[in-house]
Protein backbone atom coordinates (compact mmCIF):
# COMPACT_ATOMS: atom_id res chain seq x y z
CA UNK A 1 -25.43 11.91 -14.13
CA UNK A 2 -23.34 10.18 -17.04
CA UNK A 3 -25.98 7.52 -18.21
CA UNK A 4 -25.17 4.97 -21.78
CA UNK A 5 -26.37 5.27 -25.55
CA UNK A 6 -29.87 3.61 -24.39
CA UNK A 7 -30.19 6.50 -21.85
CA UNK A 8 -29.42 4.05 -18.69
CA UNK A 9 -27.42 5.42 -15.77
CA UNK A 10 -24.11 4.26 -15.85
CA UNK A 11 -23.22 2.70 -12.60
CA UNK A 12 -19.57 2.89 -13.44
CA UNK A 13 -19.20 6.36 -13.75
CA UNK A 14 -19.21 7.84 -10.51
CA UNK A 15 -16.55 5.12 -9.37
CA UNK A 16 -13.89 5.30 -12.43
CA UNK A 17 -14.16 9.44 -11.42
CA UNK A 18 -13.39 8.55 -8.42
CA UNK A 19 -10.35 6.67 -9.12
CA UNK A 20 -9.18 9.40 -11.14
CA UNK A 21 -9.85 12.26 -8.79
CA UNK A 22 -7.99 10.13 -6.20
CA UNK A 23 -5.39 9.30 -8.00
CA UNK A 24 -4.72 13.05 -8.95
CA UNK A 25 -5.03 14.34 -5.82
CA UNK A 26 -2.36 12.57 -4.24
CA UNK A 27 -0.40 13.01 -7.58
CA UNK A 28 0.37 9.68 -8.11
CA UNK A 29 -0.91 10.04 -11.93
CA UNK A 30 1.17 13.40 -12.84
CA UNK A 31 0.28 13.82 -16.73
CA UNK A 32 -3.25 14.76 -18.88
CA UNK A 33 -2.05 11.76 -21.16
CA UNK A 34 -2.32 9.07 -18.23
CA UNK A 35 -5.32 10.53 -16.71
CA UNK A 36 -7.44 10.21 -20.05
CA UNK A 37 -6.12 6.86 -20.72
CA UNK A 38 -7.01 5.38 -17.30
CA UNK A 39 -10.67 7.39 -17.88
CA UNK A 40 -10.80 5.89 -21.06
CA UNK A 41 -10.78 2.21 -20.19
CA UNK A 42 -13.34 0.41 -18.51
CA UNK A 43 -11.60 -1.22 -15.78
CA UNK A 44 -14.44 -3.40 -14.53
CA UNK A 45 -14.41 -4.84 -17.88
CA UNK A 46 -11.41 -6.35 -16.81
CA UNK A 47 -12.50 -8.02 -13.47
CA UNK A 48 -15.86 -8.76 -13.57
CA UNK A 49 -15.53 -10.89 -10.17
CA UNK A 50 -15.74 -7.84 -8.59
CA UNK A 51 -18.73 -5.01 -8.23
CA UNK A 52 -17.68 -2.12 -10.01
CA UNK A 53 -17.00 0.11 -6.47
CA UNK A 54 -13.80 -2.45 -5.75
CA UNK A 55 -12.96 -2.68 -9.87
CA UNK A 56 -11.84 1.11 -9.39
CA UNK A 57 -10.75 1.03 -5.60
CA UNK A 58 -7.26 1.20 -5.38
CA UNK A 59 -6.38 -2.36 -4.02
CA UNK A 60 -5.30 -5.31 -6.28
CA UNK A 61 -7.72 -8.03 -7.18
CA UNK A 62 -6.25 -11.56 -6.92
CA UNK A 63 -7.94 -13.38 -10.27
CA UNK A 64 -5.65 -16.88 -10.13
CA UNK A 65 -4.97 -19.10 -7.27
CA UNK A 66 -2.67 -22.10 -7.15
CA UNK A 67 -4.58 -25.04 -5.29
CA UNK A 68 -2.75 -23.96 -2.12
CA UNK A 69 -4.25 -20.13 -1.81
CA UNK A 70 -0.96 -18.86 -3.28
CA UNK A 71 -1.83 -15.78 -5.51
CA UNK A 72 -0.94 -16.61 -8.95
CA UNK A 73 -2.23 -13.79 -10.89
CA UNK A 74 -3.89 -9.78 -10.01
CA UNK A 75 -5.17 -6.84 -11.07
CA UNK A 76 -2.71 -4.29 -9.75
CA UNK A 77 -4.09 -2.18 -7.75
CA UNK A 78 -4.69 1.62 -10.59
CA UNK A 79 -2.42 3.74 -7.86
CA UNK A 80 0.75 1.22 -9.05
CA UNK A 81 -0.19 0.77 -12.94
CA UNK A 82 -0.54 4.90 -13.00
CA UNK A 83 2.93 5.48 -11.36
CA UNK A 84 4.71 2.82 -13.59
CA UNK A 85 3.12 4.44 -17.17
CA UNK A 86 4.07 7.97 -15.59
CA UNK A 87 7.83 6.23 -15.16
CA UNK A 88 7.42 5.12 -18.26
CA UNK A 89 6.43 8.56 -20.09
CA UNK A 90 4.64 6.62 -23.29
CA UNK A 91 4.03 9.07 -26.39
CA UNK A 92 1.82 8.41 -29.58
CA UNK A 93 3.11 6.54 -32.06
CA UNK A 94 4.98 4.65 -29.97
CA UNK A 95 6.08 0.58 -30.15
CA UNK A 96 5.35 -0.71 -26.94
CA UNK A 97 6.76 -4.38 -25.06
CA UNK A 98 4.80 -5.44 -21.67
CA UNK A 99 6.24 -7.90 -19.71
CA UNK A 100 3.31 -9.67 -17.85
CA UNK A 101 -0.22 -9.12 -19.76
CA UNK A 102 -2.20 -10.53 -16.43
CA UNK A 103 -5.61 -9.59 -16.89
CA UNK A 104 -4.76 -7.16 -19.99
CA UNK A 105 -5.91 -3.85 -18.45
CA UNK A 106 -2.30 -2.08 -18.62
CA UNK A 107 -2.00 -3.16 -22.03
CA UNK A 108 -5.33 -1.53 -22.63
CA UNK A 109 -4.03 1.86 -21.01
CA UNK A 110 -1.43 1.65 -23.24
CA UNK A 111 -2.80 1.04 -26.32
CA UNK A 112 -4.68 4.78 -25.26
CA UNK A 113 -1.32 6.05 -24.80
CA UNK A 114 0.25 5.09 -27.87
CA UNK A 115 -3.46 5.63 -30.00
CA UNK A 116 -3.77 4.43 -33.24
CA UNK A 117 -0.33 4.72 -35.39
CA UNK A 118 1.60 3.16 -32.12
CA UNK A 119 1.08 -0.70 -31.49
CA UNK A 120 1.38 -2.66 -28.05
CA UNK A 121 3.00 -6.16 -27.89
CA UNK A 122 2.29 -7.93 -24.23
CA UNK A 123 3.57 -11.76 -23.21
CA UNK A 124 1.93 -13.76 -20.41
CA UNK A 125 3.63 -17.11 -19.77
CA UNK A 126 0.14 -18.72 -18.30
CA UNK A 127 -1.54 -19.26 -21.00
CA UNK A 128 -5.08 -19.74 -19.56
CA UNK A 129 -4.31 -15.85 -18.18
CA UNK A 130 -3.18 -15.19 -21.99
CA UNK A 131 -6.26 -16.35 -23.44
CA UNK A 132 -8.43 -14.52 -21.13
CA UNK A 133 -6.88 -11.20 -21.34
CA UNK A 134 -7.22 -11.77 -25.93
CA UNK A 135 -10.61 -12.03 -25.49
CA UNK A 136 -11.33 -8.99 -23.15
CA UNK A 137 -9.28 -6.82 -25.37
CA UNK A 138 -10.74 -7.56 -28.53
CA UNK A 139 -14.14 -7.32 -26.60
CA UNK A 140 -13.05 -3.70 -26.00
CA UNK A 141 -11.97 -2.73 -28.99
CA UNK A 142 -8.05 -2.63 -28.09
CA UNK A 143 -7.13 -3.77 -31.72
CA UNK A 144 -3.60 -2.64 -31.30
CA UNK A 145 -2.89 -4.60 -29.08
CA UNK A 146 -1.09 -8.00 -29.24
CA UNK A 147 -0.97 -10.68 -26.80
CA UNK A 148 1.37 -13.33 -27.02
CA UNK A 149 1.48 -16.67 -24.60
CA UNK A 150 5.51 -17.22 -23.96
CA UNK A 151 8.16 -16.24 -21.49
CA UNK A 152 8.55 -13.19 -20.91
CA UNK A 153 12.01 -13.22 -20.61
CA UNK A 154 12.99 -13.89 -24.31
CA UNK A 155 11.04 -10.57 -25.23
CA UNK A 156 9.66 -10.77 -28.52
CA UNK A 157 11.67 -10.26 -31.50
CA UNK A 158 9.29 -10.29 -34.19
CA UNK A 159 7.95 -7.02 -33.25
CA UNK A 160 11.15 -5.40 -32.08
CA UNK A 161 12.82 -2.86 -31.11
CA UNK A 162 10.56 -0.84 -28.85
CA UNK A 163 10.75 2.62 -28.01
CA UNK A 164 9.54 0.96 -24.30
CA UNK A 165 9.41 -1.80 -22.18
CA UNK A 166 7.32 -2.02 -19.04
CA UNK A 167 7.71 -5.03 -16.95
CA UNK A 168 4.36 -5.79 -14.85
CA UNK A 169 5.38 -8.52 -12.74
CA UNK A 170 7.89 -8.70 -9.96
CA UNK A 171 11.53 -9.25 -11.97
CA UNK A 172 14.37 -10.55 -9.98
CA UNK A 173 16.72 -9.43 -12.61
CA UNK A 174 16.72 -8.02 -16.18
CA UNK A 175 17.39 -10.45 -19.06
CA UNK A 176 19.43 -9.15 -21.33
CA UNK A 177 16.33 -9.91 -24.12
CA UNK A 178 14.92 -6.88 -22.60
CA UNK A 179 17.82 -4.27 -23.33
CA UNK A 180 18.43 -5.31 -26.60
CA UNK A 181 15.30 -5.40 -28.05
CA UNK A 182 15.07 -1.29 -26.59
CA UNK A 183 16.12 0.95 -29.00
CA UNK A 184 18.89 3.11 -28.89
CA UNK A 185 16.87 5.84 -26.92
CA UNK A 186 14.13 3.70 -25.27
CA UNK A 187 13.44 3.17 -21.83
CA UNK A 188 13.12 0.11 -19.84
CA UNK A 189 10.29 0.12 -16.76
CA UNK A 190 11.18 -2.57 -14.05
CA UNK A 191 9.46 -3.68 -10.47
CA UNK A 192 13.12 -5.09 -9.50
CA UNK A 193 13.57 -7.12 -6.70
CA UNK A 194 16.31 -5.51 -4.65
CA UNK A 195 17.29 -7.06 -1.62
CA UNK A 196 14.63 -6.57 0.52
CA UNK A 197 13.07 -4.08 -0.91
CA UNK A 198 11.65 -3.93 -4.41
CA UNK A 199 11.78 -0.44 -6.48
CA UNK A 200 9.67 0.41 -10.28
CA UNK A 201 12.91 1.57 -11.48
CA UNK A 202 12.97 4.00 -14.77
CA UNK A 203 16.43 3.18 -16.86
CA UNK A 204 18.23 4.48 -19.65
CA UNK A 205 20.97 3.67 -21.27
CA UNK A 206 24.08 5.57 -19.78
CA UNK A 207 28.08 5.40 -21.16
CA UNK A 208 28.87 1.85 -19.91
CA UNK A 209 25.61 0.98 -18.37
CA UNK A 210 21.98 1.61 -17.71
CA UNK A 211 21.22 4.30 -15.23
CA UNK A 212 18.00 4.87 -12.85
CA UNK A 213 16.09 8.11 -14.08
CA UNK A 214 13.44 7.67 -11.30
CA UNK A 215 12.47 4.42 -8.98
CA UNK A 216 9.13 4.07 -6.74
CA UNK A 217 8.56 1.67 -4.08
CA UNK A 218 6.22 -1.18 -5.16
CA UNK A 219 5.34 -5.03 -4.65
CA UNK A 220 4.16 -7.46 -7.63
CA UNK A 221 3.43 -11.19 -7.56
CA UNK A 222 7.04 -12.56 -8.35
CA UNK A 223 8.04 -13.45 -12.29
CA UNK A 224 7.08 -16.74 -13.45
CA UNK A 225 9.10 -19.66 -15.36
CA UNK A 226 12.94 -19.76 -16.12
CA UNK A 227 13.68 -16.37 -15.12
CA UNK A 228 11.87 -16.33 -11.74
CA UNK A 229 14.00 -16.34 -8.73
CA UNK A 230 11.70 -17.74 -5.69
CA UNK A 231 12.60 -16.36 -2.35
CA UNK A 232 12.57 -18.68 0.69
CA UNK A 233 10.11 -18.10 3.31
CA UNK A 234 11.02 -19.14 7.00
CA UNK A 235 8.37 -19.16 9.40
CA UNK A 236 9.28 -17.84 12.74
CA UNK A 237 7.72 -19.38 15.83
CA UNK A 238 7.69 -18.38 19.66
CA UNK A 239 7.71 -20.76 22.86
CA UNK A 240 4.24 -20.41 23.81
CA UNK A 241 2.82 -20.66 20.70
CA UNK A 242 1.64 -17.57 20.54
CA UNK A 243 2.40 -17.24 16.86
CA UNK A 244 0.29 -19.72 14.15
CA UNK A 245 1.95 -21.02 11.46
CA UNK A 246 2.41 -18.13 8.58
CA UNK A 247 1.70 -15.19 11.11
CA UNK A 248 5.65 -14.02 10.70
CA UNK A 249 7.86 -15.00 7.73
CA UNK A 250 11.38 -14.16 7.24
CA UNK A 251 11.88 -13.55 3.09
CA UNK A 252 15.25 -14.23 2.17
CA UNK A 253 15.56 -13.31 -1.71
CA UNK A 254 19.13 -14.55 -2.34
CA UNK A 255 21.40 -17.85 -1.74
CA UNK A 256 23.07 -16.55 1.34
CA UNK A 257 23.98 -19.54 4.43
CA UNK A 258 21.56 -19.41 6.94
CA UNK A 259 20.61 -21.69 9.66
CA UNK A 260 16.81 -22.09 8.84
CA UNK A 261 15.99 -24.06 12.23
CA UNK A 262 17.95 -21.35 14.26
CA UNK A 263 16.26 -18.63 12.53
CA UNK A 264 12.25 -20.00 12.68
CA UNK A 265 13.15 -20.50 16.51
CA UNK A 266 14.88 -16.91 16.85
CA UNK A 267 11.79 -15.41 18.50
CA UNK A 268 12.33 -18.08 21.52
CA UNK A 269 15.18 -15.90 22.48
CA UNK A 270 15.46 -12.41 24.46
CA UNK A 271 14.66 -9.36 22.85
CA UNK A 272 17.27 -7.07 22.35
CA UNK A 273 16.20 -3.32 21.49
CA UNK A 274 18.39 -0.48 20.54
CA UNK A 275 16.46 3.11 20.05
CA UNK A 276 18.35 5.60 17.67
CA UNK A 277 17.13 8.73 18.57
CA UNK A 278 16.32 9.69 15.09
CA UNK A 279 12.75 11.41 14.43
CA UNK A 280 10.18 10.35 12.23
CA UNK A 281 7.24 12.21 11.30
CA UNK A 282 4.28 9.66 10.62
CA UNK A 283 3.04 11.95 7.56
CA UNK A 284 6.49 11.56 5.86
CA UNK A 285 6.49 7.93 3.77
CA UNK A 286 8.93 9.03 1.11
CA UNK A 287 11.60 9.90 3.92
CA UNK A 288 10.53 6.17 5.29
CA UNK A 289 11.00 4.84 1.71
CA UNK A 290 14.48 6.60 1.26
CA UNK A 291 15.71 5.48 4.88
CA UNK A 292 14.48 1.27 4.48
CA UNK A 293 16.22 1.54 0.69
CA UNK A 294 18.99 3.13 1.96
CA UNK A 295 19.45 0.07 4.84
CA UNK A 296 18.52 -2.22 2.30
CA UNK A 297 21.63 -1.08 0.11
CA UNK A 298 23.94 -1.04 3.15
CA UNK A 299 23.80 -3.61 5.32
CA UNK A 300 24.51 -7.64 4.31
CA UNK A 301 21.99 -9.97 5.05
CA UNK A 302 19.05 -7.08 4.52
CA UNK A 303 15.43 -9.69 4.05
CA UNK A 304 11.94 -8.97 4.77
CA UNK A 305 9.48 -9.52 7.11
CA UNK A 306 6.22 -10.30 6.75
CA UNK A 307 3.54 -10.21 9.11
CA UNK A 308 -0.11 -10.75 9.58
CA UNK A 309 -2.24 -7.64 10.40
CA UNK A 310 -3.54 -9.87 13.83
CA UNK A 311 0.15 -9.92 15.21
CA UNK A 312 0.84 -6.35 14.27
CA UNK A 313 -2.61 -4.93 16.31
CA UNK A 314 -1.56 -7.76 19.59
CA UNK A 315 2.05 -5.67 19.29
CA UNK A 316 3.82 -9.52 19.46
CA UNK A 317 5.64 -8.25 16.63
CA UNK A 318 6.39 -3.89 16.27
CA UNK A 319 7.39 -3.74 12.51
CA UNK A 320 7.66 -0.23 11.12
CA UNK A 321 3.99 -0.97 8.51
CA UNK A 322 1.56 -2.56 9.69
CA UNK A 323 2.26 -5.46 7.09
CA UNK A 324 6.07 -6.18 8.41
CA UNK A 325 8.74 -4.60 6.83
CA UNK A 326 12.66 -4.66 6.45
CA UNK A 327 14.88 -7.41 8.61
CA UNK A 328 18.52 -8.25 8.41
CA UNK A 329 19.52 -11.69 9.64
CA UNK A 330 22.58 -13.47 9.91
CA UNK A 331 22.97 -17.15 9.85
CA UNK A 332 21.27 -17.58 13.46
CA UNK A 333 19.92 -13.93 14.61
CA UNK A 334 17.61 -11.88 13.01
CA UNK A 335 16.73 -7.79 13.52
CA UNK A 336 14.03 -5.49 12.13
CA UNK A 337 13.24 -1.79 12.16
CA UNK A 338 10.59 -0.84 14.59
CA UNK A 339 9.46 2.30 16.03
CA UNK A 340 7.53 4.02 18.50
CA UNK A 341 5.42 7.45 19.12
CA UNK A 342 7.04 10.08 21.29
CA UNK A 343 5.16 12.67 21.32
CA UNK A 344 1.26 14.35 20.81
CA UNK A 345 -0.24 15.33 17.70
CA UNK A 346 1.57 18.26 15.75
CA UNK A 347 -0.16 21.40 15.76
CA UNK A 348 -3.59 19.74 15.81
CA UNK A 349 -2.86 17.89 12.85
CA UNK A 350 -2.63 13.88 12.31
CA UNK A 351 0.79 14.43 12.42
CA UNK A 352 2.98 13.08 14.99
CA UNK A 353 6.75 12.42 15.85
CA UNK A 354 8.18 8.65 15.92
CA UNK A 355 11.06 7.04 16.97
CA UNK A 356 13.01 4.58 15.17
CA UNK A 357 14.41 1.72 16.85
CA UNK A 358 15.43 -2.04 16.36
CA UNK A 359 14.34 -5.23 18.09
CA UNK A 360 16.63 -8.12 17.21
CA UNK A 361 16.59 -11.78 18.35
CA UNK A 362 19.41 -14.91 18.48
CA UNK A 363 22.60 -15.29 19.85
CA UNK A 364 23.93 -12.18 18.10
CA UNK A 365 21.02 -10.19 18.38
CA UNK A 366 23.06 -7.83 20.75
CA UNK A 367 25.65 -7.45 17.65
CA UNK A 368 23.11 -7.46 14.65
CA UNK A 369 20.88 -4.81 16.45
CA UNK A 370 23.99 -1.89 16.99
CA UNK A 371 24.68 -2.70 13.59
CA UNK A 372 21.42 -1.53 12.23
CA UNK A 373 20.89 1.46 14.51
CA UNK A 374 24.39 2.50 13.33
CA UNK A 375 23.54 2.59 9.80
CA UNK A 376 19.66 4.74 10.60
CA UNK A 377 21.82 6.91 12.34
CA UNK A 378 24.28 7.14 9.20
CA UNK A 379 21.31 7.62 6.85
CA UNK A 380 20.04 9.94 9.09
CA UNK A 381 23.14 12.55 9.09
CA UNK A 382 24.85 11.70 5.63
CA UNK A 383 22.12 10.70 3.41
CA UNK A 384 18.17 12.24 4.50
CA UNK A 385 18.68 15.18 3.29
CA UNK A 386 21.38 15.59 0.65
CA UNK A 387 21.18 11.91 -1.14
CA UNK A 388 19.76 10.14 -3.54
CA UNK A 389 19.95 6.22 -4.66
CA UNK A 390 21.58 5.18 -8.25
CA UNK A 391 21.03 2.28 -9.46
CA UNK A 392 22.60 0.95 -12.48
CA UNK A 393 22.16 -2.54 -14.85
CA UNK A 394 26.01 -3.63 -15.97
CA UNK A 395 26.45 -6.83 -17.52
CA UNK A 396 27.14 -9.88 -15.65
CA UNK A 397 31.23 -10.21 -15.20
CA UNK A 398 32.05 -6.59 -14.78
CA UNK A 399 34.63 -6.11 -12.63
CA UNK A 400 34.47 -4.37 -9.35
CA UNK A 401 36.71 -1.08 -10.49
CA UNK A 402 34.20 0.15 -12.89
CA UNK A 403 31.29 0.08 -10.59
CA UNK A 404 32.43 3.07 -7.96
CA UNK A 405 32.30 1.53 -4.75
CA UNK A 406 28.52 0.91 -5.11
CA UNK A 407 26.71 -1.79 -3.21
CA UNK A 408 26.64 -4.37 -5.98
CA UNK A 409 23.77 -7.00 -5.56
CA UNK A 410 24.62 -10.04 -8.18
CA UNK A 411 21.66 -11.50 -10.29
CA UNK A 412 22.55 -14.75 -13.27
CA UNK A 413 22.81 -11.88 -15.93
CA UNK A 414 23.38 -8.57 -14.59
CA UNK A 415 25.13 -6.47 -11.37
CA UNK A 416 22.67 -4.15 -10.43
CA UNK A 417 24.91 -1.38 -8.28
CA UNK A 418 23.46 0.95 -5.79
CA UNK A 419 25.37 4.12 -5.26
CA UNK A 420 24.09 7.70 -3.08
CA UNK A 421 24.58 10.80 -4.93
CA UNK A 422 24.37 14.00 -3.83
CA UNK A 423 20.71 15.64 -4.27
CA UNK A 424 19.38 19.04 -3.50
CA UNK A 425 18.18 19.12 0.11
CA UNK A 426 14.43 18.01 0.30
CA UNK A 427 13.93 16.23 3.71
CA UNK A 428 14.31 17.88 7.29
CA UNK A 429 16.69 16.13 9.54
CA UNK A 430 15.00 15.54 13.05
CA UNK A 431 17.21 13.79 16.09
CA UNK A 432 16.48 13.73 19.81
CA UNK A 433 19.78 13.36 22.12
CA UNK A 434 18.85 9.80 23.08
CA UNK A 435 21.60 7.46 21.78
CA UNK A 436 21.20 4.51 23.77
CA UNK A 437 19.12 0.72 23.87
């Protein structure tokens, strides 16, 4: 039993091993450098509203509310904060720029990972969520650590350039404050909103760009201040008021024409469903990952939808995850990926084969939902097995020629382009001979 100085049991032990062991097991921290930092810093420290079991589960703690119930500010959840430091690949000595101090415990992992000759400079635009995360790290002793109350955006040139940047907030786009103040061989770790679909992406700098070196799925509480890019939220209802207000809420995170009445009302309409015939085992999330990115980065009007865990278990609405998942809409009609299981378990395992479909509502529904099963069946023969996603940061006003044909997504200061390359063969490819709705 791991007990204090005074000889006390410490209750915190067993669940900070925990953490770790879990964390390792499933591989999402990768490196002896992250695991000791992580085991190094007292997490509950960090969110004392919570007992000590839920300080190292691996679920986020919301810490700031707007009056409304909106979350303002979290503790990501250790799983996310452990895949973003192993993106980021921190070594001693290090200068280190976090976008997004929150409650301060990634800037505390970090200060570990850089140790005592590297320094850590963090920016929190709240600056009651500034002064809160100071005091905890001086309280534990992270003296190389800075925290500064300002927009993130700017960076912060004082203390630049940085061998790294980690961004720990949801970033619609990358300021260009961010790449310059990198230096020549630094890295730049992102939660970038994509459409749809947001991805911790891992860039360098490339010939006439910045280039992906690795991207994870991931969800963060959206940027504050100038920089922030709010998505709209539609509500969707249905005609016998089935659905409460909030239960289902097309995300749109870009300026497209849409008719918002049309689309809140879409679910009054018939259901149109197209099955694709292509195989999904329910063990398999990465191939999930690859296949919703890969729609995401192919198909106009891609958006998200977001539903309550109630509606999900009643089956009114058959998203992919049990917490929605990825829509396309057009100005009236909406569609979204669903799927369902075809088969028993696989050799006495948990495993077990699912279909993926579409349902799609509105007066193109029909349209919109053989649009969508024509690109899963395009991801499933030309790009499961033998692709993988590039995405590059070019400067805003690049022309169209030097960007390949990618699918170019345009933020206020940069064209983030999504291009497939080929990739060594790592998923199976799994079809049944059903084609049809």
């Amino acid at each position: 039993m791991n007990a204090t100085a005074t000889g006390v049991a410490d209750p915190t032990h067993g669940p900070r091993e925990g953490m770790i062991e879990a964390l390792r097991r499933y591989e999402v921290i990768r490196s002896d450098a992250v695991e000791a930092a992580m085991r190094a810093v007292p997490r509950h420290l960090f969110v004392p509203e919570v007992p000590a079991d839920q300080a190292y589960a691996n679920v986020p703690v919301i810490t700031k509310r707007h009056p409304d119930g909106e979350p303002l500010s979290s503790a990501s959840e250790p799983g996310i904060i452990a895949t973003l430091l192993e993106q980021l690949d921190v070594a001693p000595g290090q200068r280190v720029l976090e976008i997004g101090t929150g409650i301060g415990y990634n800037a505390a992992v970090l200060s570990h990972l850089v140790g005592p000759d590297g320094e850590v400079t963090t920016i929190e635009y709240d600056a009651e969520i500034a002064e809160r995360a100071r005091e905890t790290l001086a309280t534990t002793g992270h003296d190389n650590v800075r925290v500064v109350h300002g927009d993130g955006a700017l960076g912060h040139t004082q203390r630049a350039p940085y061998d790294r940047v980690i961004v720990s907030t949801g970033a619609w786009d990358v300021p260009p404050a961010w790449l310059d103040q990198l230096t020549p061989k630094g890295r730049l770790v992102v939660p970038l909103r994509l459409p749809a679909w947001s991805q911790s992406v891992a860039f360098e700098r490339a010939e006439d760009c910045w280039a992906s070196l690795s991207r994870r799925t991931c969800g963060f509480i959206p940027m504050d201040g100038p920089a922030g890019n709010p998505a709209r939220n539609i509500p969707l209802v249905d005609d016998e008021g089935v659905l409460a207000d909030g239960d289902v809420v097309l995300r749109i995170d870009d300026d497209r024409k849409v008719d918002a009445a049309a689309l809140a009302h879409a679910f009054t309409r018939p259901r149109q469903e197209v099955w694709t015939g292509v195989m999904m085992d329910n063990l398999e999330p990465q191939a999930y990952d690859h296949m919703l990115l890969r729609l995401a980065t192919s198909l106009d009007g891609a958006c998200k939808l977001n539903v309550s865990g109630d509606v999900f278990d009643r089956r009114l609405v058959v998203t992919v995850f049990r917490w929605g998942g990825l829509a396309v809409c057009e100005e009236d009609s909406l569609a979204y990926v669903t799927s369902r299981r075809t088969g028993d378990l696989i050799d006495g395992t948990e495993r077990s084969w699912f279909e993926l479909g579409v349902f799609a509502h509105g007066p193109q529904a029909a349209d919109l939902a053989d649009r969508v099963a024509g690109q899963i069946r395009d991801w499933n023969h030309n790009h499961r097995a033998n692709s993988e996603p590039r995405i590059e940061i070019h400067p805003i006003g690049t022309p169209d020629a030097r960007l390949r044909d990618a699918y170019v997504v345009d933020k206020r200061h940069t064209r983030v382009a999504v291009s497939w390359v080929d990739a060594a063969p790592t998923r199976p490819v799994h079809s049944s001979s059903a084609q049809g709705s």
